[in-house]
Structure formats: structure tokens, C-alpha cells
PDB file of N, CA and C in Angstrom:
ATOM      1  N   UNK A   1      -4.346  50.920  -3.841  1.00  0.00           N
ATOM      2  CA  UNK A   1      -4.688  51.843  -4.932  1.00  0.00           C
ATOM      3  C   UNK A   1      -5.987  52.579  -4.597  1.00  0.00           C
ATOM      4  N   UNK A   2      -5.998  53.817  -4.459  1.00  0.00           N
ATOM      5  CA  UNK A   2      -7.016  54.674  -4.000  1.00  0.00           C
ATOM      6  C   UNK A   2      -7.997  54.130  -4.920  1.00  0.00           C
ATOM      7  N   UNK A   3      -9.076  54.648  -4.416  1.00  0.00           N
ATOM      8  CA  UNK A   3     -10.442  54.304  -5.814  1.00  0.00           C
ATOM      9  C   UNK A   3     -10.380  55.363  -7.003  1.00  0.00           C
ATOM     10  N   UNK A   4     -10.029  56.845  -6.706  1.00  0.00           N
ATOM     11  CA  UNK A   4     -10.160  57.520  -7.721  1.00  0.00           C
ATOM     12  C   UNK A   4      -9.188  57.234  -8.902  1.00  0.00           C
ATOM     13  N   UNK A   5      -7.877  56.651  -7.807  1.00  0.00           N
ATOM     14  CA  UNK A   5      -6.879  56.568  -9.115  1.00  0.00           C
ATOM     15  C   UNK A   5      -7.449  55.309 -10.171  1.00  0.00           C
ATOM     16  N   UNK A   6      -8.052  54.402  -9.255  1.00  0.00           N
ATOM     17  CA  UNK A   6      -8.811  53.165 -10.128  1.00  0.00           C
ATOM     18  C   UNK A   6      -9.634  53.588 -11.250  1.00  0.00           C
ATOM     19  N   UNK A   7     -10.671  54.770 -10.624  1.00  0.00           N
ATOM     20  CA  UNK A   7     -11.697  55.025 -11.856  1.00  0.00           C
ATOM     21  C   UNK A   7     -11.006  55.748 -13.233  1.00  0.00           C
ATOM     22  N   UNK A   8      -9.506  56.247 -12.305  1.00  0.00           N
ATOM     23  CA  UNK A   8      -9.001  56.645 -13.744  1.00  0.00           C
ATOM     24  C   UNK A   8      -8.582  56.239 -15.138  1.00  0.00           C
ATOM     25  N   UNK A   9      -7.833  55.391 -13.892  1.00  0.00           N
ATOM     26  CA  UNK A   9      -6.960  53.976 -14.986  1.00  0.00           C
ATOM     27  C   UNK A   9      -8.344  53.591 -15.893  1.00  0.00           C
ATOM     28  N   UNK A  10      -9.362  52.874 -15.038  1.00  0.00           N
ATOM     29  CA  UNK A  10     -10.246  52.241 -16.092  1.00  0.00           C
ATOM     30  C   UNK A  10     -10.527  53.737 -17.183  1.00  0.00           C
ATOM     31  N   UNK A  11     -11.260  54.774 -16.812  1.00  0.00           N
ATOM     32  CA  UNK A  11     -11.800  55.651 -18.133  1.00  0.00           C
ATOM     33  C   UNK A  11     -10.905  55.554 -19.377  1.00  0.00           C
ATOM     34  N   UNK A  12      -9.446  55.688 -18.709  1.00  0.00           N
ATOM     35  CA  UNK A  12      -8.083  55.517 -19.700  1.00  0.00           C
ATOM     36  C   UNK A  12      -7.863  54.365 -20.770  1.00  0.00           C
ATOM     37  N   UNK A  13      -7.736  53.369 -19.870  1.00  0.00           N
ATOM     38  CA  UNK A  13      -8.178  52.089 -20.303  1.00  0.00           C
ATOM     39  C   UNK A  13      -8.875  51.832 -21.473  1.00  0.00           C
ATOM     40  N   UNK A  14     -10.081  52.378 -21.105  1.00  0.00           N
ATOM     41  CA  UNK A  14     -11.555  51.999 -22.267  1.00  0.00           C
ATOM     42  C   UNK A  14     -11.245  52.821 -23.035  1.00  0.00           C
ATOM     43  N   UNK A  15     -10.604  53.954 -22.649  1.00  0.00           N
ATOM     44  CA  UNK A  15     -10.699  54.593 -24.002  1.00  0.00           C
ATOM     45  C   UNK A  15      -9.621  54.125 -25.260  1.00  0.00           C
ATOM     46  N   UNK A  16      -8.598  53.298 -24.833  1.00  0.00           N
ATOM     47  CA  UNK A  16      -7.670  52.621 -25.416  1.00  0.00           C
ATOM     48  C   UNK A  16      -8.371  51.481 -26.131  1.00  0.00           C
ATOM     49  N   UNK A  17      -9.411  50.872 -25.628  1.00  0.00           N
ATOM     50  CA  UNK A  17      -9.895  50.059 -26.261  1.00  0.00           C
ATOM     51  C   UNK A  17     -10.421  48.535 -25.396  1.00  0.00           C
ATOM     52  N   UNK A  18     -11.040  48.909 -24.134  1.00  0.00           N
ATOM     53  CA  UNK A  18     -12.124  48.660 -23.240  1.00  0.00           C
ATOM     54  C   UNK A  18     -11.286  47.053 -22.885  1.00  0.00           C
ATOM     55  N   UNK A  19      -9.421  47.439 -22.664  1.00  0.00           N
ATOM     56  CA  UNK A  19      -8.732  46.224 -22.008  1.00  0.00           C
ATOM     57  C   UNK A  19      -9.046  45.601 -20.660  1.00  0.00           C
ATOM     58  N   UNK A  20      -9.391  47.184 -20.479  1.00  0.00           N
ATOM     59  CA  UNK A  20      -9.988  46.627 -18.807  1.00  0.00           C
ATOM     60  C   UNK A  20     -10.391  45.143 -18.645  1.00  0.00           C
ATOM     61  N   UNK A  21     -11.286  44.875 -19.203  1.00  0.00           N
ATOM     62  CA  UNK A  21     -11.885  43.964 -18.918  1.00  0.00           C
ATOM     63  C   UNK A  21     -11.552  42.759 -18.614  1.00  0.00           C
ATOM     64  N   UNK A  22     -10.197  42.496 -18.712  1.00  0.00           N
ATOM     65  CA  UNK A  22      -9.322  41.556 -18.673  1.00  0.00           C
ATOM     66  C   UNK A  22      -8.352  41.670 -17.345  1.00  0.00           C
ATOM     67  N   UNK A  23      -8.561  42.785 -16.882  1.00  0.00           N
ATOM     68  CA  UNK A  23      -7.939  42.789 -15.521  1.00  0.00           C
ATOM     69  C   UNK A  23      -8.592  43.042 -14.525  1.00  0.00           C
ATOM     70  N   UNK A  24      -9.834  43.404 -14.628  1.00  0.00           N
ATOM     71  CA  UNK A  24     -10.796  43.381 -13.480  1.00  0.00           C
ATOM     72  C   UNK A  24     -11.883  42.828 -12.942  1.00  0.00           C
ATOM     73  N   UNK A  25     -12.260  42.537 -12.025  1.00  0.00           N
ATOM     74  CA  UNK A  25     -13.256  41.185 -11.405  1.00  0.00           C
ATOM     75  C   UNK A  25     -14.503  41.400 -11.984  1.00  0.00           C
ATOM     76  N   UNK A  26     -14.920  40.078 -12.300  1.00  0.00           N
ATOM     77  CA  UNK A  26     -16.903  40.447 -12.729  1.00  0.00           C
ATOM     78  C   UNK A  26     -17.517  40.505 -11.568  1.00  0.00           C
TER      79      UNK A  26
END
């Protein structure tokens, strides 16, 4: 997964309601 497509997903993500956080490494 390229990085940009990564930073996308996450902005997307958070803006849904900051799920990310549950799928990505601390």
C-alpha cells in the first residue's frame, strides 16, 4: 500500500470518527 494511499485512508478514517486507531501501530 503506497504511503499516500495510507495518508488517505487515515484523513478518511478520522473523519468518520478517528477508527483508525484500532488498526494502526502505536
Amino acid at each position: 500500500v503506497p504511503f499516500a494511499r495510507l495518508s488517505q485512508e487515515y484523513q478518511r478514517i478520522h473523519k468518520e470518527g478517528g477508527v483508525i486507531a484500532s488498526i494502526t501501530p502505536c
